[in-house]
Protein backbone atom coordinates (compact mmCIF):
# COMPACT_ATOMS: atom_id res chain seq x y z
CA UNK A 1 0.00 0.00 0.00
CA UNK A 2 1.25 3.57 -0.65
CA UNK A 3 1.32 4.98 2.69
CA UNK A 4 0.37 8.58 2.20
CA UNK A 5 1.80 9.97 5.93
CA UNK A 6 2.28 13.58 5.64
CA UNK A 7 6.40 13.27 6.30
CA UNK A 8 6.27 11.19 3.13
CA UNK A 9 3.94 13.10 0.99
CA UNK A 10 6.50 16.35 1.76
CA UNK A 11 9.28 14.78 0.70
CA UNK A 12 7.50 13.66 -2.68
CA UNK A 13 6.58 17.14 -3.20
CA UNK A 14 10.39 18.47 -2.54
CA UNK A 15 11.30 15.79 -5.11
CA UNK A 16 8.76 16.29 -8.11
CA UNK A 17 10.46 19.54 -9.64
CA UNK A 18 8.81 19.36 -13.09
CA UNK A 19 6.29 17.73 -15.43
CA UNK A 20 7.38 15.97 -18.82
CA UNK A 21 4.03 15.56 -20.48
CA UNK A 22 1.25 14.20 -17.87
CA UNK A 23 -1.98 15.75 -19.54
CA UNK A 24 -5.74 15.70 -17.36
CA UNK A 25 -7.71 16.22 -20.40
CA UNK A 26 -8.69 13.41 -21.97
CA UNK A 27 -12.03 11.65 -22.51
CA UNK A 28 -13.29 10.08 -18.70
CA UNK A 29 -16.29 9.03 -16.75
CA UNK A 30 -15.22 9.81 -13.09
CA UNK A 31 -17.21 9.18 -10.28
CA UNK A 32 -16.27 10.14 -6.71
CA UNK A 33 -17.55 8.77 -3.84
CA UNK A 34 -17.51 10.38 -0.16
CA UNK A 35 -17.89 9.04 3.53
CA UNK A 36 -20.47 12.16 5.13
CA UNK A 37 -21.72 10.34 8.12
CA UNK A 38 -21.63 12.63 11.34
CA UNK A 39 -21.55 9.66 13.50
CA UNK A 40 -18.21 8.76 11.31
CA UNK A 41 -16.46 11.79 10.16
CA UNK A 42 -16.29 14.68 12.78
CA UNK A 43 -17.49 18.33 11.74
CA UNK A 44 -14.05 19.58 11.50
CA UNK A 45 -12.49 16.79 9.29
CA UNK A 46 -16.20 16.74 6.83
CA UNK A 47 -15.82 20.48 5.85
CA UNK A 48 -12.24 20.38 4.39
CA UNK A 49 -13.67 17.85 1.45
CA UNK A 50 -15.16 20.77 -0.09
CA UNK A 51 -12.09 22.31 -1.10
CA UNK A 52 -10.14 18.93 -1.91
CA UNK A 53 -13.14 18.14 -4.20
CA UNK A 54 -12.99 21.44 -6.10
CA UNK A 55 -9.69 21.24 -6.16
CA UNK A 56 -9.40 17.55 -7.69
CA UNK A 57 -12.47 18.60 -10.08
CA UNK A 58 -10.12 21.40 -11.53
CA UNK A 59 -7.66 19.32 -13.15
CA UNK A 60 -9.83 17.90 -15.51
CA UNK A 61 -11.51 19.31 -18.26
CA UNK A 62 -15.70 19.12 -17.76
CA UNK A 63 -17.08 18.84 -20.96
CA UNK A 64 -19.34 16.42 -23.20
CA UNK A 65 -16.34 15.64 -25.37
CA UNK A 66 -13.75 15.10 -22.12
CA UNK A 67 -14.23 14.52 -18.39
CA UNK A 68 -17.67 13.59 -16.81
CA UNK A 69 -18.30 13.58 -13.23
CA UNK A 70 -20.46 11.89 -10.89
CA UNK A 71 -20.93 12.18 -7.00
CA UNK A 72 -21.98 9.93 -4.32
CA UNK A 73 -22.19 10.73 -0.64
CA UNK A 74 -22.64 7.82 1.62
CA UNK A 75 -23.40 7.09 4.93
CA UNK A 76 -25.72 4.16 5.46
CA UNK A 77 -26.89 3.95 2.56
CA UNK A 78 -25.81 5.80 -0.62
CA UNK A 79 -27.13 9.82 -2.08
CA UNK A 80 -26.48 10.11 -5.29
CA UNK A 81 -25.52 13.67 -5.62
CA UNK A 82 -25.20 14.18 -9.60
CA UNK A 83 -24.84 11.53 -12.37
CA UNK A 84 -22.48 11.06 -15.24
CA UNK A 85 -24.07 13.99 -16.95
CA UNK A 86 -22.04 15.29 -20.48
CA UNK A 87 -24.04 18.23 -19.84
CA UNK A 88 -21.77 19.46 -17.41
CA UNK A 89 -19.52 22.21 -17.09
CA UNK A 90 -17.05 22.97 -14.14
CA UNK A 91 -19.22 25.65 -12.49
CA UNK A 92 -22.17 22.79 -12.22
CA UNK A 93 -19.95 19.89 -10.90
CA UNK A 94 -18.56 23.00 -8.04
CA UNK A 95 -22.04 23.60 -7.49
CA UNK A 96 -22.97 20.11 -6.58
CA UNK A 97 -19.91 19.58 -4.37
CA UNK A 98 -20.88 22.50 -2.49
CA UNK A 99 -24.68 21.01 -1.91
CA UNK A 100 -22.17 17.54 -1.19
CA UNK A 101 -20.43 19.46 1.44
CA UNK A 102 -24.26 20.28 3.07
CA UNK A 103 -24.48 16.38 3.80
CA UNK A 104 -27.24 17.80 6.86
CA UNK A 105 -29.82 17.72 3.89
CA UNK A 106 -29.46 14.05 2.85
CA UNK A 107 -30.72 11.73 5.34
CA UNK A 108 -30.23 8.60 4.09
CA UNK A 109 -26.47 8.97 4.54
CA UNK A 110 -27.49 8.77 8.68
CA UNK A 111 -26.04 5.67 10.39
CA UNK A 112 -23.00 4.05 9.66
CA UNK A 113 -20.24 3.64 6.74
CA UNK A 114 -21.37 1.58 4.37
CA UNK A 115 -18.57 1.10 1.72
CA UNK A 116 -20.04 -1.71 -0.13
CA UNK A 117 -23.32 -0.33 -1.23
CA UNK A 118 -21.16 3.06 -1.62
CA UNK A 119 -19.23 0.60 -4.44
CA UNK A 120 -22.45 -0.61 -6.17
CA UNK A 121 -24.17 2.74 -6.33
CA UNK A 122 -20.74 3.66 -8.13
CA UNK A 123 -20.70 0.58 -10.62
CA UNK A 124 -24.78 2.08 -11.34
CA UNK A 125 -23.45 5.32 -12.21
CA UNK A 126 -21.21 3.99 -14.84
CA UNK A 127 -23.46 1.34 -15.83
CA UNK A 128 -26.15 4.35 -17.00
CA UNK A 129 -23.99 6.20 -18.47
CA UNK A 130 -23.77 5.93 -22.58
CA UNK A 131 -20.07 6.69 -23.79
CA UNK A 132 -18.87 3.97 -25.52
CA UNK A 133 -15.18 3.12 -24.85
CA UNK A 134 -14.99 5.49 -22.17
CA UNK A 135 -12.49 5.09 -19.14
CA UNK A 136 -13.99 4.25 -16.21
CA UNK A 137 -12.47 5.71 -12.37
CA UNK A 138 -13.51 5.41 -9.35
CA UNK A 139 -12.61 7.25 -6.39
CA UNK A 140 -13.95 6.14 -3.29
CA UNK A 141 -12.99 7.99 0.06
CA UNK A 142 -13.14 6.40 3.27
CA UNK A 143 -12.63 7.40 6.74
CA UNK A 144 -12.50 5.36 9.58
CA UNK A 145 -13.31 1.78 10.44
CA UNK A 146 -17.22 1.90 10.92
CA UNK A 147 -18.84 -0.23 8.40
CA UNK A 148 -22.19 -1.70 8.04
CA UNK A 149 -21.82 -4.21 5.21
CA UNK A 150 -21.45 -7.21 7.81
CA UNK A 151 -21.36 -7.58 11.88
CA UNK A 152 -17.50 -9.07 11.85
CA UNK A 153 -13.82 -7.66 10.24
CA UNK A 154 -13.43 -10.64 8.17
CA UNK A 155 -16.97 -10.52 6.90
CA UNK A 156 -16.11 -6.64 6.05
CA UNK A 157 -13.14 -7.47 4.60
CA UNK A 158 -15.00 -10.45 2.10
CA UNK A 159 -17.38 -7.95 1.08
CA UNK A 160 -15.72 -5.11 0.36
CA UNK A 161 -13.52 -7.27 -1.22
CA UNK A 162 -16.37 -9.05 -3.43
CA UNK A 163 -17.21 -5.02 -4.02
CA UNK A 164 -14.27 -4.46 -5.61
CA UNK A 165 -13.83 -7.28 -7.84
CA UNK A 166 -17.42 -6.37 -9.42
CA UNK A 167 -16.03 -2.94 -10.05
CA UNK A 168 -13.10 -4.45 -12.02
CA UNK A 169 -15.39 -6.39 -13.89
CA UNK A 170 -17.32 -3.66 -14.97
CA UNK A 171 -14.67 -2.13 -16.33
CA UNK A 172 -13.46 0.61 -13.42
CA UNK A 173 -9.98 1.46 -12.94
CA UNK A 174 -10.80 1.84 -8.92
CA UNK A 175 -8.79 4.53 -6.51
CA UNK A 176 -9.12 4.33 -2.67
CA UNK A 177 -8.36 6.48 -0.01
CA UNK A 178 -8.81 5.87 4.05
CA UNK A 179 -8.54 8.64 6.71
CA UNK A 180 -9.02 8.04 10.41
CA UNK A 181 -8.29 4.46 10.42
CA UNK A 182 -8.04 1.18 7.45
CA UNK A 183 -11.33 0.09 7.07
CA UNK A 184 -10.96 -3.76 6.70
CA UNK A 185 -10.53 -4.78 3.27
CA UNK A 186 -9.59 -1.50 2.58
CA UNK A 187 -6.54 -3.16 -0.20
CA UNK A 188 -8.57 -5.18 -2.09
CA UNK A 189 -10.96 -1.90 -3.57
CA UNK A 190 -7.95 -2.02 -5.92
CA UNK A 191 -7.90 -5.45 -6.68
CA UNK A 192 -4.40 -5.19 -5.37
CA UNK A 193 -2.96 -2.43 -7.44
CA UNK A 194 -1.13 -0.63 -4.39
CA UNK A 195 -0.43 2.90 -6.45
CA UNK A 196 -3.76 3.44 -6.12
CA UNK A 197 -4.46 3.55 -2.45
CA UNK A 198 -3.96 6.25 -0.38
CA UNK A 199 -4.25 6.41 3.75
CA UNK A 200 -3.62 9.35 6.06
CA UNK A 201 -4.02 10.45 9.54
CA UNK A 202 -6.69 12.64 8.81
CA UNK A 203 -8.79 14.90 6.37
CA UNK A 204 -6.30 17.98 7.01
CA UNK A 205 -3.94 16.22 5.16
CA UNK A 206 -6.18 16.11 1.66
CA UNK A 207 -4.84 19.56 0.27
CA UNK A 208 -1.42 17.52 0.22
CA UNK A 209 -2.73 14.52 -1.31
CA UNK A 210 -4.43 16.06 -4.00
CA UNK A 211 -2.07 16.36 -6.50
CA UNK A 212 -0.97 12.86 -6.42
CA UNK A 213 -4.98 11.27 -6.08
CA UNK A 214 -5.35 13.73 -9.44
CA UNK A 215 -2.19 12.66 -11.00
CA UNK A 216 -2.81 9.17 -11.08
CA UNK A 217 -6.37 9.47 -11.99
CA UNK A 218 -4.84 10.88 -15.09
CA UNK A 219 -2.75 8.01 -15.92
CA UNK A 220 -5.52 6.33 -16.95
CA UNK A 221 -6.46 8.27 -20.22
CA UNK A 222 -2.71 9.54 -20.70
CA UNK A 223 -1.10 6.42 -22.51
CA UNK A 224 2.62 8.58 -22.32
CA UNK A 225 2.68 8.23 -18.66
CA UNK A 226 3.20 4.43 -16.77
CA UNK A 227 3.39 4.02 -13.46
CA UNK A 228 4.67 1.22 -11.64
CA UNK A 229 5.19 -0.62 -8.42
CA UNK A 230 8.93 0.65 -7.85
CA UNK A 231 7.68 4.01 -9.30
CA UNK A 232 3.87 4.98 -8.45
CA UNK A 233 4.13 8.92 -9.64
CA UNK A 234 6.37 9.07 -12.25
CA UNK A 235 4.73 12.62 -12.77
CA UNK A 236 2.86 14.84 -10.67
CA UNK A 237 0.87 17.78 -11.55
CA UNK A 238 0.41 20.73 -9.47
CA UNK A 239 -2.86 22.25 -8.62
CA UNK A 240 -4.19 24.02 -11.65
CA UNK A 241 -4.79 27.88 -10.63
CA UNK A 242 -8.38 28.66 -9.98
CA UNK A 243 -9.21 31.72 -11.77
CA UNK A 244 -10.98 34.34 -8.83
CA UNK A 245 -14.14 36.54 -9.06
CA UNK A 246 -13.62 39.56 -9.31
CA UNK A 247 -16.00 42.66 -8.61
CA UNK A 248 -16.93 44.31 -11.73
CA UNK A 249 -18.44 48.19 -11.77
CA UNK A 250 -19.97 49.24 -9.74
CA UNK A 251 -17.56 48.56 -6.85
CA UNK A 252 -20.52 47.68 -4.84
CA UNK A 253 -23.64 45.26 -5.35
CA UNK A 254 -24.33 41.54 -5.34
CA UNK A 255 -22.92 39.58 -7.85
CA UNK A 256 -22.79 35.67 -8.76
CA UNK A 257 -19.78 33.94 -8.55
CA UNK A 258 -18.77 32.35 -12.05
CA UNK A 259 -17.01 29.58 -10.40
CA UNK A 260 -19.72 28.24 -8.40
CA UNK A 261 -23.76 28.52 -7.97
CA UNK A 262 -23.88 28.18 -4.29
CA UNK A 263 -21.82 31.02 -3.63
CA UNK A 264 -22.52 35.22 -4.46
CA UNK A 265 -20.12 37.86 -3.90
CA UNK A 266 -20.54 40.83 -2.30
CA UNK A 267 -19.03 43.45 -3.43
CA UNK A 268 -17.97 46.92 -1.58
CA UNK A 269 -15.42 50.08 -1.85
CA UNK A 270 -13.05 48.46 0.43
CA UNK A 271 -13.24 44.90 -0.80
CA UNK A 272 -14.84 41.47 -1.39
CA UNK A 273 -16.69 39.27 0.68
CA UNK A 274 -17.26 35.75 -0.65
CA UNK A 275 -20.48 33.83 0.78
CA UNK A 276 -21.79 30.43 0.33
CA UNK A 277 -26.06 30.51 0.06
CA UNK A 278 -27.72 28.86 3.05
CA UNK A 279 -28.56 24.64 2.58
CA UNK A 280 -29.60 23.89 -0.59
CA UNK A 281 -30.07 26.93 -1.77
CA UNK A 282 -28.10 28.83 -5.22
CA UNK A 283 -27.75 32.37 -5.89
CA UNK A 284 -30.37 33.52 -8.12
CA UNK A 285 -28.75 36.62 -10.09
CA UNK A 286 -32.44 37.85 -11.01
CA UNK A 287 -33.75 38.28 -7.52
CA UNK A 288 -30.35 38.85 -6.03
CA UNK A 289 -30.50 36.60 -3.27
CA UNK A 290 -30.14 33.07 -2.96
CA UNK A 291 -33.11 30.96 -3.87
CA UNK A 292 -34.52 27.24 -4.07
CA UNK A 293 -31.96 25.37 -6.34
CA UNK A 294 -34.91 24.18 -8.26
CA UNK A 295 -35.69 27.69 -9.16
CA UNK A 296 -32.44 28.98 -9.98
CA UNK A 297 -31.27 28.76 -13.98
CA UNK A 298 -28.15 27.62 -13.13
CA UNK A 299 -29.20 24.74 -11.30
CA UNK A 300 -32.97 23.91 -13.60
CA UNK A 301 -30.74 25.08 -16.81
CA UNK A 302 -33.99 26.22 -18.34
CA UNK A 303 -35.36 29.74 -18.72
CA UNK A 304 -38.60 31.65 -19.22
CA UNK A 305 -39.83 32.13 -22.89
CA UNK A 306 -42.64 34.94 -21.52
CA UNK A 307 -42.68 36.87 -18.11
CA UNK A 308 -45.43 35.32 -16.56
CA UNK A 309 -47.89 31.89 -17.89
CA UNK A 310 -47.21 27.86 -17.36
CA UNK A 311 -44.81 26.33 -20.09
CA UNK A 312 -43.35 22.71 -20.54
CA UNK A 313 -40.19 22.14 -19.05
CA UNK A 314 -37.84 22.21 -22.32
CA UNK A 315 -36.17 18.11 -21.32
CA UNK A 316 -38.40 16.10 -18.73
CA UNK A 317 -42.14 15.22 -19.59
CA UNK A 318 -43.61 15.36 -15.47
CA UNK A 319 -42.01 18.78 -15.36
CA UNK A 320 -43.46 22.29 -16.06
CA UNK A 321 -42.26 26.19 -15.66
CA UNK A 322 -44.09 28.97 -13.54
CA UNK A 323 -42.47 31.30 -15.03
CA UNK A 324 -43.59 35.24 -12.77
CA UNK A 325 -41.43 38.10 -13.18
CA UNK A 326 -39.66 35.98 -15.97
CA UNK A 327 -38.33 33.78 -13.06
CA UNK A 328 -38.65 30.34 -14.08
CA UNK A 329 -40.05 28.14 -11.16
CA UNK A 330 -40.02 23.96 -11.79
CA UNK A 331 -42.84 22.39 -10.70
CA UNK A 332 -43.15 18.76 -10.56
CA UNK A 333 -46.59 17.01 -11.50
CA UNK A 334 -47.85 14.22 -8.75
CA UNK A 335 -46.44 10.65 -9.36
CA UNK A 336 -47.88 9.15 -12.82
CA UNK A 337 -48.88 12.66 -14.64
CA UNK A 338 -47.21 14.61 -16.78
CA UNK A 339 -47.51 18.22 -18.08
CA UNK A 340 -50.09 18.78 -21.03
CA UNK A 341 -50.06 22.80 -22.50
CA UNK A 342 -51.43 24.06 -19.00
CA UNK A 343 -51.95 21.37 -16.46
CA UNK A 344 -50.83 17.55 -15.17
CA UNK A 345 -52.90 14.91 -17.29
CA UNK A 346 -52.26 11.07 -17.89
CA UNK A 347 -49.59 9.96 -19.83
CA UNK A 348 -51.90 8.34 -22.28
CA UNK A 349 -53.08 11.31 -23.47
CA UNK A 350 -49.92 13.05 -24.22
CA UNK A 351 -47.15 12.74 -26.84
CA UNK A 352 -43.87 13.21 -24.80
CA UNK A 353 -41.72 12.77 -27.69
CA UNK A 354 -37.74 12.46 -26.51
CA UNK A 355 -38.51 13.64 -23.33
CA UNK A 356 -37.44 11.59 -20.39
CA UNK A 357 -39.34 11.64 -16.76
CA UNK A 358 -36.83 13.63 -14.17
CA UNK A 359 -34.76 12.15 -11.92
CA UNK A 360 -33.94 14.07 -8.58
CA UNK A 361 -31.01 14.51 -9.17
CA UNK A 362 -28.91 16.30 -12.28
């Protein structure tokens, strides 16, 4: 196992001095996994993933032609936060990592560590997705030993194991990394590939993991760079700069931040102050203020073709805009109806064409 202690990962950074020819943007389906359980990971240790995520996410290039992302919280059970979705850009996939990061909105993750179904709900995500010949990675972070998949170590350890092997059979070039203790099994996620796991103390230590969890990620779709036992990095990237919001004229006023839905900026004569909307909530630049996420064009990607009336919802069938003041609020129809010109009706009596019923999450 590559033992990521922090004396070792400093000396690793001293060492890597330049990059050759590593390149992040080729084509991928990545999906990331995180341990959110309060029970599990304390307060303090949960809010640093926010950053390491972000930070990770900005090596690749989001696009329908390049890097997809999916997210998965866990806990219990499994929240899928966004799908394999080429829509995609950077500033949606930062978005959704900051919602992540609000893991006191998803209840399901409650309760223990479940790795296992964590792993499955992974292997789904890929499974759905349609890009033929597509790399597959997996990143699935753990912390801890707390896991609910079976009521003994070894049985942990068979599972997670068994979890693992089914990801390599579907096709998924599986990362791991364990903070707070080695879950058992914790090896075998990799189906022994050592280079690809990753343990620490603690989640203060992920800003100095990150280049080398991104790096090797991008081994996989960058055929001029081979790893090995004897040499796991043989390059390492450095964090890509993130590019900063900055306050346009006026010097004062609310603004959105172009980096990320969930945040605004607030701009004044002496400076900027950058603040994150309250749970599940995204800046709404045409109210100024943050609003439901539902209601917000960044998040619904849809906008109003008149100021005020009831329109279809331009991709799902059970979904319809309110559009008042030219805001676009989506409104779902009850279970089994979809929108027809002005209200819900059966299915049977209308023609949804391409359009797909939503799922709840994008």
């Amino acid at each position: 196992m590559v033992e990521m202690k922090i004396s070792i990962l400093v000396g690793l950074i001293v060492a890597v001095t330049h990059v050759n020819s590593l390149k992040c943007d080729g084509k991928a389906d990545v999906v990331i996994a995180v341990a959110g359980a309060p029970m599990q990971v304390p307060q303090d240790q949960f809010i640093r993933l926010e950053n390491f995520l972000i930070g990770m996410v900005n090596y690749y290039d989001i696009s329908k032609t390049a890097t997809n992302v999916g997210l998965i919280l866990y806990g219990r059970d499994p929240q899928i936060i966004t799908r394999l979705t080429p829509s995609h850009n950077k500033r949606d996939i930062n978005t959704r990592i900051s919602l992540l990061a609000q893991r006191e909105l998803y209840r399901p993750i409650y309760g223990g560590s479940n790795v296992v179904k964590a792993i499955d709900a992974m292997i789904d995500l890929h499974k759905d997705n349609k890009r033929p010949g597509t790399p597959k990675i997996g990143v699935i972070i753990t912390y801890g030993a707390a896991d609910l998949s079976g009521p003994k170590p070894d049985v942990i350890a068979k599972r997670i194991a068994e979890a693992g092997a089914r990801a390599k059979k579907a096709g998924i070039e599986m990362f791991a990394v364990s903070s707070g203790g080695l879950i058992p099994g914790f090896e075998d996620i990799t189906s022994g590939d050592r280079c690809r796991l990753f343990s620490m103390s603690d989640f203060q230590r992920l800003h100095v993991l990150l280049p080398y969890l991104a790096s090797t990620t991008c081994y996989v779709t960058d055929p001029g760079v081979t790893p090995s036992t004897s040499k796991c990095f043989p390059e390492v990237l450095p964090p890509p700069k993130q590019i900063e919001m900055t306050c346009p004229p006026p010097s004062s006023g609310f603004y959105e931040d172009k980096n990320n839905c969930a945040y605004f900026i607030q701009c004044t004569e002496t400076g900027r102050i950058r603040t994150r909307c309250a749970g599940g909530t995204l800046y709404d630049p045409q109210i100024e203020r943050c609003n439901h996420k539902e209601f917000v064009t960044c998040w619904s990607k849809v906008k109003c073709p008149q100021q005020y009336g009831l329109f279809p919802h331009p991709h799902f069938c059970n979904q319809y805009l309110n559009c008042a003041f030219g805001v676009p609020y989506v409104q779902t129809c009850p279970a089994g109806l979809v929108f027809n010109k002005s209200y819900c009706d059966y299915r049977s009596n209308v023609d949804c064409g391409d359009k797909k019923t939503s799922h709840q999450t994008n």
